[in-house]
Structure formats: structure tokens, C-alpha cells
C-alpha atoms as a PDB file:
ATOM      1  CA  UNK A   1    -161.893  15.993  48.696  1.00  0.00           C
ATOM      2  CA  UNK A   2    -163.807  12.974  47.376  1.00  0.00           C
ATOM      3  CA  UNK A   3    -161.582  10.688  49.194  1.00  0.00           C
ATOM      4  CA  UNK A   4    -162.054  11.986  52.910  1.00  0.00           C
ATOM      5  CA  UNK A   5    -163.671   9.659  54.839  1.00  0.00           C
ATOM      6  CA  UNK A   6    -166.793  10.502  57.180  1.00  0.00           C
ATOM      7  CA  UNK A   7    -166.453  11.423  60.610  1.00  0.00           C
ATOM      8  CA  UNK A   8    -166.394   8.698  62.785  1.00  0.00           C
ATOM      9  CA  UNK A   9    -165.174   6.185  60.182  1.00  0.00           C
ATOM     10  CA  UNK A  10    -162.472   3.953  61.289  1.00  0.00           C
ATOM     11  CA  UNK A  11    -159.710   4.807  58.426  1.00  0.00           C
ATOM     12  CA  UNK A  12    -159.392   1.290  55.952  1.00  0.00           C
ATOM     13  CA  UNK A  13    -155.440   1.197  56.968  1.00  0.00           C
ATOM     14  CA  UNK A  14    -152.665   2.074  58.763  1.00  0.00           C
ATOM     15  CA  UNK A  15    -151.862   2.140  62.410  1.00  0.00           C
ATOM     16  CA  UNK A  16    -154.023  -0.504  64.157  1.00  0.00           C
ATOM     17  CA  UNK A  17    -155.987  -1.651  61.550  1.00  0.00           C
ATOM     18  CA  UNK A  18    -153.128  -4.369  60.331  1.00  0.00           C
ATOM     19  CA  UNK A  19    -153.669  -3.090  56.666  1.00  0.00           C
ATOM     20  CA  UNK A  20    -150.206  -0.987  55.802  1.00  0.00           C
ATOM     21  CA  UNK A  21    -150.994   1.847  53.720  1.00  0.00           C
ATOM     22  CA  UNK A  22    -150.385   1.155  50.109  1.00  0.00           C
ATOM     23  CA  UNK A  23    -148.133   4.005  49.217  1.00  0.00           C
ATOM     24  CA  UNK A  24    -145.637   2.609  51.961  1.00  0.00           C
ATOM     25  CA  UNK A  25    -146.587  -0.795  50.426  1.00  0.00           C
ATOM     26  CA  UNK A  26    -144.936   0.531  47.366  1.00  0.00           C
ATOM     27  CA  UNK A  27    -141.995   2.338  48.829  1.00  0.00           C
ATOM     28  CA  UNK A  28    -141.011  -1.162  49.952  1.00  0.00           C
ATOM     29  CA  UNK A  29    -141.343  -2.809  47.050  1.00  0.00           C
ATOM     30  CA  UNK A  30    -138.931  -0.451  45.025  1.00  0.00           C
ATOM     31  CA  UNK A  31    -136.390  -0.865  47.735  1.00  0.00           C
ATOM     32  CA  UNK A  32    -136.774  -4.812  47.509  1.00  0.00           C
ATOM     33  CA  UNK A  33    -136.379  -4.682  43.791  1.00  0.00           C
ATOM     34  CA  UNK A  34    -133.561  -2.500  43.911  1.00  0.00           C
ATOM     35  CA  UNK A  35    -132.099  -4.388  46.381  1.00  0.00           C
ATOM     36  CA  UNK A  36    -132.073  -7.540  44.525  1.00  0.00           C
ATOM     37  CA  UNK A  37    -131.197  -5.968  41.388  1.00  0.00           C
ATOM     38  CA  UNK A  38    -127.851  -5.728  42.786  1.00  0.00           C
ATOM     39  CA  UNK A  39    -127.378  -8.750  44.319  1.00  0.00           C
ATOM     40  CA  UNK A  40    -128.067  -7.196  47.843  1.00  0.00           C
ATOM     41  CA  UNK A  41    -129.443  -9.027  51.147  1.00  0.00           C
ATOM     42  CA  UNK A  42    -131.015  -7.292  53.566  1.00  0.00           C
ATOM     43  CA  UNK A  43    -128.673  -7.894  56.395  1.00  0.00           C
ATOM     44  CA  UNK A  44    -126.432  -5.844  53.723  1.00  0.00           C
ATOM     45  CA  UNK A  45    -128.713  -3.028  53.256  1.00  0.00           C
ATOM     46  CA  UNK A  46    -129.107  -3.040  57.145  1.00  0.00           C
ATOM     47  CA  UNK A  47    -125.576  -2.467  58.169  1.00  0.00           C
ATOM     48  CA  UNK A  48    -124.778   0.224  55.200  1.00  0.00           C
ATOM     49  CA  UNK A  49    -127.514   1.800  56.630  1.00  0.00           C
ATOM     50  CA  UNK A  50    -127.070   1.026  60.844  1.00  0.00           C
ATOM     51  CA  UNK A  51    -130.052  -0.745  61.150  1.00  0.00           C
ATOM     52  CA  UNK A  52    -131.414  -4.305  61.679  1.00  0.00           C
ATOM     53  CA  UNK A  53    -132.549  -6.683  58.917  1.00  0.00           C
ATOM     54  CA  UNK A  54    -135.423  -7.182  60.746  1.00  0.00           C
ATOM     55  CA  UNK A  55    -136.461  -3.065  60.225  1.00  0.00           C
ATOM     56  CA  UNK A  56    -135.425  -3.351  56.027  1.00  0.00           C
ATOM     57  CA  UNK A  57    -137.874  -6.330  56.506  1.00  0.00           C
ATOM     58  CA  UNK A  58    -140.429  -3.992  57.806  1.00  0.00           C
ATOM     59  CA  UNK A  59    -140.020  -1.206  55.580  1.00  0.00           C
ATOM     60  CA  UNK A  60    -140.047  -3.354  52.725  1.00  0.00           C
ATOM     61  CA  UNK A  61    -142.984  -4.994  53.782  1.00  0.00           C
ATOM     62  CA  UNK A  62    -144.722  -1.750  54.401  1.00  0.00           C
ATOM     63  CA  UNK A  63    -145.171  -2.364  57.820  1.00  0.00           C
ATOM     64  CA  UNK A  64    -143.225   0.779  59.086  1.00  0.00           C
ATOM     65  CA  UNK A  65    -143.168   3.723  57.275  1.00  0.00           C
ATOM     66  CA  UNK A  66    -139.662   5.191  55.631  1.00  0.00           C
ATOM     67  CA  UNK A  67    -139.014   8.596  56.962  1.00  0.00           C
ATOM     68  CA  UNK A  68    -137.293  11.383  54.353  1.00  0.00           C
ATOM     69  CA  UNK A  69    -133.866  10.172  56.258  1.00  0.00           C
ATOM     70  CA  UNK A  70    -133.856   6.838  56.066  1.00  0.00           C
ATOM     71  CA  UNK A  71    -134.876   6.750  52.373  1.00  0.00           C
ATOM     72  CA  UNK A  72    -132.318   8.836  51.063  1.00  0.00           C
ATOM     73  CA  UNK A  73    -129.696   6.702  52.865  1.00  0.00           C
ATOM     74  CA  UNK A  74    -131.002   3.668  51.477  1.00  0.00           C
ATOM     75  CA  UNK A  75    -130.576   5.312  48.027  1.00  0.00           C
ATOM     76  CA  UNK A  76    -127.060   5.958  48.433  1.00  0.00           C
ATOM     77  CA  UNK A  77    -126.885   2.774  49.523  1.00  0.00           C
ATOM     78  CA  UNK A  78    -127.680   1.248  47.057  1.00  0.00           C
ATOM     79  CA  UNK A  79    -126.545   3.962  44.313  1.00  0.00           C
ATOM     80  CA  UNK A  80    -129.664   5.296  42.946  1.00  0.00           C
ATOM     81  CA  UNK A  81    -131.781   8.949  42.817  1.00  0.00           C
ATOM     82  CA  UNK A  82    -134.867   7.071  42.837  1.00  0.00           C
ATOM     83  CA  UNK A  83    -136.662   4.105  43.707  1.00  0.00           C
END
């Protein structure tokens, strides 16, 4: 595991740190881009999917983290397999 950090090593990002991890960074930005490849806003994303626009913001942002759920809603949302 070359990428473990040392004990007592406070983690580079993630909760509390204000850094969002960058595989949720990424997760967002696929949903953005899919998103606007259809024409989508996010208030429009948000109610196919029962949420705020403020949490799509969030998730595409990678501030919050999209759970298994959530993310295959948004791709039937939005009519793909994959983002």
C-alpha cells in the first residue's frame, strides 16, 4: 500500500479538511457535463430526482459524496449507463 498514509497524519482531503476528494470531484463533473449536454439545469435534475438544486450543486461540486442510489437515479435521469 504505497499510498497509506502514516499514523497520525491528518488525511490531505475529505471531511473537515475543505479539500473534496478528487474521485467525487470527478463524479461531479461527469454529471455536470452530462447535464449540460442535454440542455439540463440543475433545478431540472433536482426535481427528476426529489432533491434540491442546491444538493446537485453539491454533488457536482464534489462537496457531498453520491451514494450507489442517488447515482443511478441521476443516470436514468438523464438517460445514460455511465457518466
Amino acid at each position: 500500500m504505497k499510498n497509506a498514509q502514516p499514523a497520525g497524519d491528518a488525511p490531505r482531503y475529505g471531511r473537515g479538511t475543505g479539500i473534496p476528494n478528487p474521485i467525487d470531484v470527478h463524479v461531479g463533473k461527469r454529471i455536470r457535463m452530462r447535464r449540460l449536454f442535454l440542455g439540463m439545469n440543475q433545478e431540472t435534475l433536482a426535481n427528476a430526482l426529489g432533491l434540491t438544486f442546491q444538493q446537485v450543486q453539491k454533488y457536482e461540486g464534489g462537496a457531498n459524496r453520491v451514494g450507489a442510489s442517488p447515482l443511478r437515479l441521476m443516470c436514468m435521469a438523464v438517460g445514460s449507463t455511465k457518466l
